[in-house]
C-alpha atoms as a PDB file:
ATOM      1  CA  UNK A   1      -7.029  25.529  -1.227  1.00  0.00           C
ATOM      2  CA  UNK A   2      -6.167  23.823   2.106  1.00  0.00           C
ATOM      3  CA  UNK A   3      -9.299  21.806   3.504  1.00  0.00           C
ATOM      4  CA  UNK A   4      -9.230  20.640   7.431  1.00  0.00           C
ATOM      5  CA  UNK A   5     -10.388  17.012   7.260  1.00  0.00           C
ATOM      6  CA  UNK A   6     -10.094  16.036  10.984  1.00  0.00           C
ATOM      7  CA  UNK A   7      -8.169  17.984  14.184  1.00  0.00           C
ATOM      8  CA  UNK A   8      -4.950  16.605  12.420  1.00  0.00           C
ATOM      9  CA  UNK A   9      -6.078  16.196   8.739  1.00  0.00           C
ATOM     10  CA  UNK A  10      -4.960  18.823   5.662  1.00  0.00           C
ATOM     11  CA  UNK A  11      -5.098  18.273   2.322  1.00  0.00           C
ATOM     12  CA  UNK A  12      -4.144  20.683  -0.319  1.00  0.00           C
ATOM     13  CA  UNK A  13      -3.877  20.033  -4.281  1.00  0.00           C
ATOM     14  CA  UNK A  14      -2.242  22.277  -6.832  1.00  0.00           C
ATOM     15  CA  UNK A  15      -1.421  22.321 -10.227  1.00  0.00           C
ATOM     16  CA  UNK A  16       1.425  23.731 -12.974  1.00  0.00           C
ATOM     17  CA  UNK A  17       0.274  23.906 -16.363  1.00  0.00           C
ATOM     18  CA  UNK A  18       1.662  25.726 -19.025  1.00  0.00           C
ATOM     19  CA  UNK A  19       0.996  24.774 -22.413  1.00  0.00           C
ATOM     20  CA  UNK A  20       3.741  26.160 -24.314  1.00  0.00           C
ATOM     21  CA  UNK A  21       5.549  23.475 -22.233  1.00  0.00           C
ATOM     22  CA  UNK A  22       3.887  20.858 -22.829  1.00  0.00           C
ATOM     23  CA  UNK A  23       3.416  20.855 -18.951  1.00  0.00           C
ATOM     24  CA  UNK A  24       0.842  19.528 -16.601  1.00  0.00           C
ATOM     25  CA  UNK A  25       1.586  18.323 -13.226  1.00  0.00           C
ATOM     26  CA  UNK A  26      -0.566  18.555  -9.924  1.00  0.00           C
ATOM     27  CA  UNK A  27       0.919  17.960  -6.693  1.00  0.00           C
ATOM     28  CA  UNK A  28      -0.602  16.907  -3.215  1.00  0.00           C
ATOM     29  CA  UNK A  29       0.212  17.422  -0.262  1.00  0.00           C
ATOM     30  CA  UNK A  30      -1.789  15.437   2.857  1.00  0.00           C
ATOM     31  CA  UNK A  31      -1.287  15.633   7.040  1.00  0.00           C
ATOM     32  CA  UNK A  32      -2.602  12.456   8.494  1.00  0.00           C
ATOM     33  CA  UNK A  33      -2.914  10.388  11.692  1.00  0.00           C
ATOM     34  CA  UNK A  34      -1.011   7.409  11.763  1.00  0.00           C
ATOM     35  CA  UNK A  35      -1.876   3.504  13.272  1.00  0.00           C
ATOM     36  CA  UNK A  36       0.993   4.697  15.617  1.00  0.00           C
ATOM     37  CA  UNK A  37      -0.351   7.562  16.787  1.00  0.00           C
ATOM     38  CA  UNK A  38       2.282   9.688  15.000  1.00  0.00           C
ATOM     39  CA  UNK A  39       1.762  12.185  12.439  1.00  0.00           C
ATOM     40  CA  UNK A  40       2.396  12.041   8.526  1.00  0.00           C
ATOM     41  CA  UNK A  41       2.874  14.181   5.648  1.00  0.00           C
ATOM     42  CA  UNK A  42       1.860  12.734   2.841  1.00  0.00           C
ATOM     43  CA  UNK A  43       2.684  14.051  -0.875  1.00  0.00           C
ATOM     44  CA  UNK A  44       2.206  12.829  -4.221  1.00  0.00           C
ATOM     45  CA  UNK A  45       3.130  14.380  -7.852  1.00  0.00           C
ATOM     46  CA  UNK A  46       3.333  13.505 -11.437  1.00  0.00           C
ATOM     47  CA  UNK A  47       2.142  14.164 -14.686  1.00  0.00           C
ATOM     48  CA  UNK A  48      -2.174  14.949 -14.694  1.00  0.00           C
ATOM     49  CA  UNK A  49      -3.413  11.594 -15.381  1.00  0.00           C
ATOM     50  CA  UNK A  50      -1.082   9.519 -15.041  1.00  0.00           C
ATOM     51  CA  UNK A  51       0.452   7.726 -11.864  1.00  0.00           C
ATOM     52  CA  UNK A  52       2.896   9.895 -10.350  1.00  0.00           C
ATOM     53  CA  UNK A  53       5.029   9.294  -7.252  1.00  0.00           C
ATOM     54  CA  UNK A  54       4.718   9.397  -3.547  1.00  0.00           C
ATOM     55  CA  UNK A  55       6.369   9.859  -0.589  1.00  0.00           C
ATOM     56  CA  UNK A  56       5.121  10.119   3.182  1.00  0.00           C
ATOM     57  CA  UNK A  57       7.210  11.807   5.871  1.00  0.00           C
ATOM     58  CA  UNK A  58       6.627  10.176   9.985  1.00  0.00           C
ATOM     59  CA  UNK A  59       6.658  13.100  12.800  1.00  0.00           C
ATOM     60  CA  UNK A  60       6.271  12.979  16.677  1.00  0.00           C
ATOM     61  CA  UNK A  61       4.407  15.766  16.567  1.00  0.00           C
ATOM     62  CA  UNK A  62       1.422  17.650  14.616  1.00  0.00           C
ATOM     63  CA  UNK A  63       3.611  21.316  15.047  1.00  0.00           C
ATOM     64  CA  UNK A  64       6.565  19.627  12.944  1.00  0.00           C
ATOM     65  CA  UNK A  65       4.058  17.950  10.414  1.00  0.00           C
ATOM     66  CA  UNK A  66       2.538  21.320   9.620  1.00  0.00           C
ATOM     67  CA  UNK A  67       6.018  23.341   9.504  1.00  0.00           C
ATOM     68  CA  UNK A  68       6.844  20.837   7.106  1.00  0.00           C
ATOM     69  CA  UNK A  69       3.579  20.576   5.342  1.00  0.00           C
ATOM     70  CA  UNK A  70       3.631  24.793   4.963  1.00  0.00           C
ATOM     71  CA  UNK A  71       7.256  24.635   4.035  1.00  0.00           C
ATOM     72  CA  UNK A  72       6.876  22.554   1.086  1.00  0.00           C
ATOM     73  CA  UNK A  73       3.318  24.290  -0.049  1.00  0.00           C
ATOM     74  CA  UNK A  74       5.752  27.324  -0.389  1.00  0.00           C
ATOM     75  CA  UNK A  75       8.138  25.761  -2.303  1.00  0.00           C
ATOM     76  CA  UNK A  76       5.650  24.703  -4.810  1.00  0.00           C
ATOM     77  CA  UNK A  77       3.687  27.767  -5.046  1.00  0.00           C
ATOM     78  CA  UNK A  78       7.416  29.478  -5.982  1.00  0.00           C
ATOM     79  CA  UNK A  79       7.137  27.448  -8.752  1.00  0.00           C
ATOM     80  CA  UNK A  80       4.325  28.103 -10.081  1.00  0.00           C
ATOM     81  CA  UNK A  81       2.247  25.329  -8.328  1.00  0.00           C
ATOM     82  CA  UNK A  82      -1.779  26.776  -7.795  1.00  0.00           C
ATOM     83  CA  UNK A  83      -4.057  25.492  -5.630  1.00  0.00           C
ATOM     84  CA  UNK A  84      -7.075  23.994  -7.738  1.00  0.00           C
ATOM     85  CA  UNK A  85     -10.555  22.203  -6.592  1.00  0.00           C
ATOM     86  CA  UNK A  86      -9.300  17.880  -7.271  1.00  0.00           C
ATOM     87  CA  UNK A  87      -8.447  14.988  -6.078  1.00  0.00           C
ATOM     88  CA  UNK A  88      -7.506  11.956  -7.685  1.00  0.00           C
ATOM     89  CA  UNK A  89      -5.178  13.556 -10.535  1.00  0.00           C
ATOM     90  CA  UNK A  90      -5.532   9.821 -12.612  1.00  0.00           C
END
């Protein structure tokens, strides 16, 4: 579930869980303003509750941001990512 937060705010959180794995990761992905009037993609990941990692991603423009923010959505929904109702996965 993607929610607009602002005219160049996204946020979208998903999870992979599959017990017979002993798997359960979430994965969020965030478009936001920066201090320096660029744009950033924002994306975190890891285990559910537990600290994961995080990366963020600088762009000149909002059209890259969201190319980049769709492209990697779709790469996680391939595998097996789902878009859940969350947050803060600690």
């Amino acid at each position: 579930m993607i929610h607009r937060m602002s005219p160049t705010s996204f946020h979208l959180y998903c999870q992979r869980i599959d017990a017979s794995r002993n798997m359960a990761r979430y994965y969020m992905l965030a478009i936001r303003p920066t201090l320096f009037g660029e744009i950033a993609v924002v994306r975190s990941w890891g285990r559910i509750g537990r600290r994961g990692g995080e990366r963020t991603d600088v762009f000149g423009t909002e059209t890259e941001a969201v190319a980049h923010f769709l492209d990697l959505a779709r790469r996680k929904h391939r595998k097996g990512y789902r878009p859940t109702r969350g947050g803060d996965p600690t």
